[in-house]
C-alpha atoms as a PDB file:
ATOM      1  CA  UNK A   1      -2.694 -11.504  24.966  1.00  0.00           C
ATOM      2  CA  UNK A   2      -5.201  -8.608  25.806  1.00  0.00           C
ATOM      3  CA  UNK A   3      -3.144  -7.496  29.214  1.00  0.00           C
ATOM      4  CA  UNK A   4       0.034  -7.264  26.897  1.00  0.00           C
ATOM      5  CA  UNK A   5      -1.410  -5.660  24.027  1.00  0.00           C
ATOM      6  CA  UNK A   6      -3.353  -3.035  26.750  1.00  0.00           C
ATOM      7  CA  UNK A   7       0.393  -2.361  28.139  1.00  0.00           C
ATOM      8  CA  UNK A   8       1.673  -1.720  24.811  1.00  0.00           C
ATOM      9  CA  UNK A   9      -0.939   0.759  24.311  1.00  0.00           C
ATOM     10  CA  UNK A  10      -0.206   2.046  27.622  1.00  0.00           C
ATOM     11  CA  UNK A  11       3.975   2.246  27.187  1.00  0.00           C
ATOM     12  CA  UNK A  12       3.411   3.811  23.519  1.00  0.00           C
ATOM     13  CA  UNK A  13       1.940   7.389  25.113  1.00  0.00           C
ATOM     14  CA  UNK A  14       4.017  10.250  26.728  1.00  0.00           C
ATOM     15  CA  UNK A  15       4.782   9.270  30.577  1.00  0.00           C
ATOM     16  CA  UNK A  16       2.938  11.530  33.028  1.00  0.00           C
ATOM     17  CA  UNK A  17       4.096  14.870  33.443  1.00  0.00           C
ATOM     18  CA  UNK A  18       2.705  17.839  35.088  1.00  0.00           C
ATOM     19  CA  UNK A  19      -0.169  19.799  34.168  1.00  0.00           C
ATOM     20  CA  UNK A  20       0.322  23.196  31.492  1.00  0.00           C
ATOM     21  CA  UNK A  21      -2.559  24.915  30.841  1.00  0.00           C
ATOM     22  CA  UNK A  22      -0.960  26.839  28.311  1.00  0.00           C
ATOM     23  CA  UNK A  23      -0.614  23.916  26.348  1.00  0.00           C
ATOM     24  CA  UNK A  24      -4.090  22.621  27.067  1.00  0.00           C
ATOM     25  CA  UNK A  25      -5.002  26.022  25.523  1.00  0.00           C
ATOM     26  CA  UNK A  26      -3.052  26.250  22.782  1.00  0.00           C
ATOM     27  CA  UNK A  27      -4.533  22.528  21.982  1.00  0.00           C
ATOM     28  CA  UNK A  28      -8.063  23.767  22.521  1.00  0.00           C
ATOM     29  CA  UNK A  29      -7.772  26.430  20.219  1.00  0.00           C
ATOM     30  CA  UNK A  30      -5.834  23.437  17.679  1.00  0.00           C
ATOM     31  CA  UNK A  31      -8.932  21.911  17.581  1.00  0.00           C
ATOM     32  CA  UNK A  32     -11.366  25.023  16.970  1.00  0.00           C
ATOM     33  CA  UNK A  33      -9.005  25.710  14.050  1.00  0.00           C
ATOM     34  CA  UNK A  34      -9.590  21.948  12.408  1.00  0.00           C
ATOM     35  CA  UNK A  35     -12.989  22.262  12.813  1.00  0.00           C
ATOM     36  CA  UNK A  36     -12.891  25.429  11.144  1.00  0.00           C
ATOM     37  CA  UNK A  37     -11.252  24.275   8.192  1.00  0.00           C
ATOM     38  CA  UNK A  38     -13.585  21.598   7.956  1.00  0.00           C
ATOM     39  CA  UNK A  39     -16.509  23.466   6.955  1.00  0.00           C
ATOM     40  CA  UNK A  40     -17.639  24.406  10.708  1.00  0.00           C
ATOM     41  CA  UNK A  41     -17.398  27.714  11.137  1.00  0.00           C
ATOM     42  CA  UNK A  42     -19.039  28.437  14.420  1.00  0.00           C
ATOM     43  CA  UNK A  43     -16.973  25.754  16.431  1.00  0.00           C
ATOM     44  CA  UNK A  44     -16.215  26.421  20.207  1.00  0.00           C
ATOM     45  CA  UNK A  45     -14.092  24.346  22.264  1.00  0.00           C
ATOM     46  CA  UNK A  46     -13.480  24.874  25.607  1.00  0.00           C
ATOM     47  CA  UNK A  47     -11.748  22.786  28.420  1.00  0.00           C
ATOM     48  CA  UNK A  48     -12.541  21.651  31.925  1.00  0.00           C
ATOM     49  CA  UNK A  49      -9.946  20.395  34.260  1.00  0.00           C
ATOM     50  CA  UNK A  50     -11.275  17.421  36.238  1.00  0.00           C
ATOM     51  CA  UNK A  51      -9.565  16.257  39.424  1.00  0.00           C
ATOM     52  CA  UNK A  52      -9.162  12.214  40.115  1.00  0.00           C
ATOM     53  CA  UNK A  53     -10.111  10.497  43.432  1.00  0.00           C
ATOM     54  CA  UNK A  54      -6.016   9.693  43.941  1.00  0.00           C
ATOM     55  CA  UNK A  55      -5.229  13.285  44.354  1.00  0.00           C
ATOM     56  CA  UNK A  56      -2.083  13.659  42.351  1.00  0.00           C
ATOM     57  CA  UNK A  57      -3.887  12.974  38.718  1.00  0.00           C
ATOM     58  CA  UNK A  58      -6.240  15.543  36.592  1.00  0.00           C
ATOM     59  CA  UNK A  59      -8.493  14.456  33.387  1.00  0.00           C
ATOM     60  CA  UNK A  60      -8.441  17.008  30.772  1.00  0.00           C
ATOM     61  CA  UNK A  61     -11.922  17.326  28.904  1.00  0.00           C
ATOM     62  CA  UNK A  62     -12.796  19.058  25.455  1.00  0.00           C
ATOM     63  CA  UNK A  63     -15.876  20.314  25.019  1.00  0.00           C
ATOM     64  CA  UNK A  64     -16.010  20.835  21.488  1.00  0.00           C
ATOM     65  CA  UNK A  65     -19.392  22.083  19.753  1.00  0.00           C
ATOM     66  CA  UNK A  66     -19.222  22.045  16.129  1.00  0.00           C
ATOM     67  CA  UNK A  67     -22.274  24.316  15.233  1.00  0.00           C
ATOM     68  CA  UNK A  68     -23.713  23.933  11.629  1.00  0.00           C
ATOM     69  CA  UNK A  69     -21.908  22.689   8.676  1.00  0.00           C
ATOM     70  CA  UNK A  70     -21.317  25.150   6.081  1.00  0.00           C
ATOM     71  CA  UNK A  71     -21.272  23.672   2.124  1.00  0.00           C
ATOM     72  CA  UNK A  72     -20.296  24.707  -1.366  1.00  0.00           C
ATOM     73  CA  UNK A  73     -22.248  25.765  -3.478  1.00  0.00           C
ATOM     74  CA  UNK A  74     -21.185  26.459  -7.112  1.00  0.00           C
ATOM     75  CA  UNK A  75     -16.857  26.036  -7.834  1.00  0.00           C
ATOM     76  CA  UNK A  76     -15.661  28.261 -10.751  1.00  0.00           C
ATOM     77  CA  UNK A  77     -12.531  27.798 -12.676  1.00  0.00           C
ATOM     78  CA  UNK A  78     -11.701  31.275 -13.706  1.00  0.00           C
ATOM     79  CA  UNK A  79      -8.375  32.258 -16.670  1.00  0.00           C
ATOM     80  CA  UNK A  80      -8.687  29.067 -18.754  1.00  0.00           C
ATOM     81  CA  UNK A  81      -8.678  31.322 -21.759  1.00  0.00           C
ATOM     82  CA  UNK A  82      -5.610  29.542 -22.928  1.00  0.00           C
ATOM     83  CA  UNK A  83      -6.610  25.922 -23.126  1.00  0.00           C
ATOM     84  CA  UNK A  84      -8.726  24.649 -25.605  1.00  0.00           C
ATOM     85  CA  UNK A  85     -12.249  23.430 -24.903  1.00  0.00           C
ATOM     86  CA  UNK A  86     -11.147  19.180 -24.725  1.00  0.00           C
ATOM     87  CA  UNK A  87      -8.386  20.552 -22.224  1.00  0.00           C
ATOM     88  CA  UNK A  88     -11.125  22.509 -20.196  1.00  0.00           C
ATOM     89  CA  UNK A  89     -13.537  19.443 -20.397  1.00  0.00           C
ATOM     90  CA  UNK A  90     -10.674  17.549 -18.634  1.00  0.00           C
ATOM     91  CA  UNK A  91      -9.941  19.483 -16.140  1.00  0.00           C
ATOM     92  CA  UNK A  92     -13.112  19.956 -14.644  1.00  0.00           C
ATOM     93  CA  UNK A  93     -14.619  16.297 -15.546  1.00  0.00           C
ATOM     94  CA  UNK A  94     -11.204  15.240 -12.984  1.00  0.00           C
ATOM     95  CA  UNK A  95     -12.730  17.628  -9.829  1.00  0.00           C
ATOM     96  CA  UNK A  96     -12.217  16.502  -6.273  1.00  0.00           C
ATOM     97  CA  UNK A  97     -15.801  17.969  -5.866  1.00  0.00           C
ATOM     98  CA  UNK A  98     -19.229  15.966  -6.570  1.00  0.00           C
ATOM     99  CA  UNK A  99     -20.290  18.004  -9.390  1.00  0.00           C
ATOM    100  CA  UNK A 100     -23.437  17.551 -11.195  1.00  0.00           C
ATOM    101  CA  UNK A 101     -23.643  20.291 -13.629  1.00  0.00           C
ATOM    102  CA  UNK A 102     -20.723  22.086 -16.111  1.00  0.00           C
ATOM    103  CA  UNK A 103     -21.417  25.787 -17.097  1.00  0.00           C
ATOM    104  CA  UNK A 104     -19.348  27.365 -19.574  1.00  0.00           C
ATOM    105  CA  UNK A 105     -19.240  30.990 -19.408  1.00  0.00           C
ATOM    106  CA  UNK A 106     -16.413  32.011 -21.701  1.00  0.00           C
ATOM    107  CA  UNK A 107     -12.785  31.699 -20.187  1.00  0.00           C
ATOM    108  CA  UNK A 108     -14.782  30.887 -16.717  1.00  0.00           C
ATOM    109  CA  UNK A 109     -16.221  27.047 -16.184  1.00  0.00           C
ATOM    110  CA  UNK A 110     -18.928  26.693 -13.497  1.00  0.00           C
ATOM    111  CA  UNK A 111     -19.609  23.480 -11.549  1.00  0.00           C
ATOM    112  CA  UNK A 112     -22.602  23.352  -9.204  1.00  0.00           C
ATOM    113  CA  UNK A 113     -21.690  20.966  -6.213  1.00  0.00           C
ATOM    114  CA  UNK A 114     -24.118  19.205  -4.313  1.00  0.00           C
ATOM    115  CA  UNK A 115     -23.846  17.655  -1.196  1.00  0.00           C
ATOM    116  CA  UNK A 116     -20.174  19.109  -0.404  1.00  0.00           C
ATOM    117  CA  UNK A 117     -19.156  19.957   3.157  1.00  0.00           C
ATOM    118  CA  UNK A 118     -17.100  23.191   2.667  1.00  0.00           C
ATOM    119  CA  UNK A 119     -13.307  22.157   3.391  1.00  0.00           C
ATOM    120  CA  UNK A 120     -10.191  23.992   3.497  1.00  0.00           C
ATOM    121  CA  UNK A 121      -8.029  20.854   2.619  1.00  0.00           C
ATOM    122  CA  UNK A 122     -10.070  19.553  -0.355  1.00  0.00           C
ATOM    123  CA  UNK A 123      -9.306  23.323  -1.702  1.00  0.00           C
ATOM    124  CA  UNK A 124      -5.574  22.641  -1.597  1.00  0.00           C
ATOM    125  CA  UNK A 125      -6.391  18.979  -2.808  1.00  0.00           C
ATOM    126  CA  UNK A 126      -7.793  20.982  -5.600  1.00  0.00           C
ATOM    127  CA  UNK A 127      -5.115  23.347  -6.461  1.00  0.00           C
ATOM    128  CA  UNK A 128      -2.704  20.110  -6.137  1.00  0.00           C
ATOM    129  CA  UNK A 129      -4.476  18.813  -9.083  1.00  0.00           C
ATOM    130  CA  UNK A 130      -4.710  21.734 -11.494  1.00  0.00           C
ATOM    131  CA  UNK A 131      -1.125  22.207 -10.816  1.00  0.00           C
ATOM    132  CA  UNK A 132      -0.453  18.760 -11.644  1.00  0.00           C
ATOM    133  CA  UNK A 133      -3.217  18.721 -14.579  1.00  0.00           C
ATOM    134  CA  UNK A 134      -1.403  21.859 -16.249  1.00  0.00           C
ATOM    135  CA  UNK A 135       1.756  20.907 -16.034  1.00  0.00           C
ATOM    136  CA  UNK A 136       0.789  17.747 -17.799  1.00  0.00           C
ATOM    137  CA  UNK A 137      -0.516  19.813 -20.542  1.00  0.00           C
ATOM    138  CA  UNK A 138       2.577  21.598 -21.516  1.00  0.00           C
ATOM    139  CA  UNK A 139       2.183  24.606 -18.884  1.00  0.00           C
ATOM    140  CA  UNK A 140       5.446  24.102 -16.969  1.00  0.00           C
ATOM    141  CA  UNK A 141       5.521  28.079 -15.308  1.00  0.00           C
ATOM    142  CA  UNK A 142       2.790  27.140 -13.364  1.00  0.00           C
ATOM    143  CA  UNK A 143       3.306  27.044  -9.470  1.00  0.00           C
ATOM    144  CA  UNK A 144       1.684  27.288  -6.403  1.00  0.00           C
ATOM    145  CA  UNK A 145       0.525  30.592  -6.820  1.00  0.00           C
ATOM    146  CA  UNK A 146      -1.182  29.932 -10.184  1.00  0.00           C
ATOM    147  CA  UNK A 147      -3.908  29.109  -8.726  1.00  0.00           C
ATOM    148  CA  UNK A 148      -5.980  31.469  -5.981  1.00  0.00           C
ATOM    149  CA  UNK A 149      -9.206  30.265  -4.151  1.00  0.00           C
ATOM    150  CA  UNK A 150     -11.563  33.268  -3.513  1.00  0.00           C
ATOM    151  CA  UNK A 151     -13.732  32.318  -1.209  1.00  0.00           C
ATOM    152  CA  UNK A 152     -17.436  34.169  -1.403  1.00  0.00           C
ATOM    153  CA  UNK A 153     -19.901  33.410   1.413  1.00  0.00           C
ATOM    154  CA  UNK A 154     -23.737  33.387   0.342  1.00  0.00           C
ATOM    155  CA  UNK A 155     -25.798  32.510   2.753  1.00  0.00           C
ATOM    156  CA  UNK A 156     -24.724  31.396   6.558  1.00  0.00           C
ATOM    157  CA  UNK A 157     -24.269  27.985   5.390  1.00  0.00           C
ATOM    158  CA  UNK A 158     -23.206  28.228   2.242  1.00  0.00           C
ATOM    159  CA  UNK A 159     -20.031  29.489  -0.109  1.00  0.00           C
ATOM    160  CA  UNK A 160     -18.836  29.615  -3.722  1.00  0.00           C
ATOM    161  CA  UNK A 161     -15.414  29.380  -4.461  1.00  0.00           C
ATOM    162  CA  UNK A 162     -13.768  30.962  -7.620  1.00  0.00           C
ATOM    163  CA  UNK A 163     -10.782  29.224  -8.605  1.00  0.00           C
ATOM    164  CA  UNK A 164      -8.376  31.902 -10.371  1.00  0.00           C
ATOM    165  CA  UNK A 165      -5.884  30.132 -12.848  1.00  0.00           C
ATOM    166  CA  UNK A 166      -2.724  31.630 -14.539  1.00  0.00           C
ATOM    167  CA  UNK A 167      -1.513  29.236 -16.720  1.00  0.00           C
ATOM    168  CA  UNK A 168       1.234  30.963 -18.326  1.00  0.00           C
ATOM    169  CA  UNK A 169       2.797  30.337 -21.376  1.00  0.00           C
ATOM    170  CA  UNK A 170       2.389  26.511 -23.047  1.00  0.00           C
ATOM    171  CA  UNK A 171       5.964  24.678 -23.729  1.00  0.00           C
ATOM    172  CA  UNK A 172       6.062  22.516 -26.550  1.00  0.00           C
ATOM    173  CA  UNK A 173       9.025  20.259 -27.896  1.00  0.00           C
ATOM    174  CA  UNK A 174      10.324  20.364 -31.039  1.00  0.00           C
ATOM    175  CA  UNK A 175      12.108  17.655 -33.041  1.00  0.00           C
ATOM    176  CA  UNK A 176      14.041  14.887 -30.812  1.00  0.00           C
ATOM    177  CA  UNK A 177      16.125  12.807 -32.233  1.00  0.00           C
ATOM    178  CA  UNK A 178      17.721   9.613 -30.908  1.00  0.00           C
ATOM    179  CA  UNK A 179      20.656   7.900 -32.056  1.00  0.00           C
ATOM    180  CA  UNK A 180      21.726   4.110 -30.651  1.00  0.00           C
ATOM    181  CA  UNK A 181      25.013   3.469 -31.496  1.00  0.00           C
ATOM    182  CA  UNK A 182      24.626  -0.555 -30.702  1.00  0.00           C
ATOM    183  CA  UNK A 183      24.890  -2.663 -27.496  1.00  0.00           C
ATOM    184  CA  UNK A 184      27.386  -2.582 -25.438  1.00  0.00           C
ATOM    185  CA  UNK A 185      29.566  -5.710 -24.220  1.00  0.00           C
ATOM    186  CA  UNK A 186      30.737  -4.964 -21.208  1.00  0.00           C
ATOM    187  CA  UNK A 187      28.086  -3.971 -17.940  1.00  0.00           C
ATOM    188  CA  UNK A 188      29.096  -0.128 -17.302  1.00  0.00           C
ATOM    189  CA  UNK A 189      30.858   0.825 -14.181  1.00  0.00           C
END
């Protein structure tokens, strides 16, 4: 069972082919960028090309050194002058971000986030869900650029983020009617 299962393993990955270091490169610097986004901002990666006893065969290594881990700090939801304080409550009590504290300061909503690696992707995670959250609540302009991270750096390991929110103009419906004019007896077609 194990040799089989090791040759599907095997078959599943790209036959051998010859060597591009262009494309090594361009995959080095792939993998500086995802660290990057995920809160290390000092990662280095850098390549060695390693030549096997059989002569015709390399081994690609990454060396990849993260550096520190940079976190968040304090989140602000900036423009929430149109929703009503219940609708603000929601909205941040929902965060993607482990909050421990709510600030209100006017239109503007602080949360102070503890123990948050800084990440590009839970950003746009973020944004997905105010999008999402708004429309919900009657706000059907919104779009993707209703919402704008600003991204402040305060100390080398540390950010804030303020979250600026246009909202737009709040749709309601007015009367609906319905009208049921019986069941019918044959299945439609």
């Amino acid at each position: 069972m194990w040799d089989r299962l090791g040759s599907a393993l095997r078959s599943g990955g790209e036959p051998p082919a010859y060597l591009d270091s262009t494309t090594v490169g361009a995959d080095a610097e792939r993998l500086e960028l995802f660290y990057q986004q995920q809160g290390f901002r000092e990662a280095a990666v850098s390549y060695e090309v390693q030549s096997r006893s059989d002569g015709d065969r390399v081994r690609v290594v990454f060396v990849i050194e993260p550096g520190p881990a940079t976190y968040l700090r304090r989140v602000q939801y900036a423009g929430l002058a149109a929703l009503q304080p219940e609708q603000k409550r929601r909205l941040v009590t929902r965060t993607v971000f482990n909050g421990s504290t709510v600030e209100a300061l006017g239109d503007t909503l602080a949360v102070s986030v503890r123990n948050q690696r800084y990440q590009e992707p839970m950003l746009l995670e973020e944004r997905r869900r105010i999008l999402t959250y708004l429309q919900n609540e009657g706000y059907a302009a919104v779009s993707r650029d209703s919402v704008q991270a600003v991204v402040y750096q305060v100390a080398p390991d540390s950010f804030d983020v303020t979250l600026r929110i246009r909202s737009g103009a709040r749709y309601r419906f007015g009367d609906v009617r319905f009208e049921a004019t019986g069941a019918e007896t044959t299945p439609p077609r």
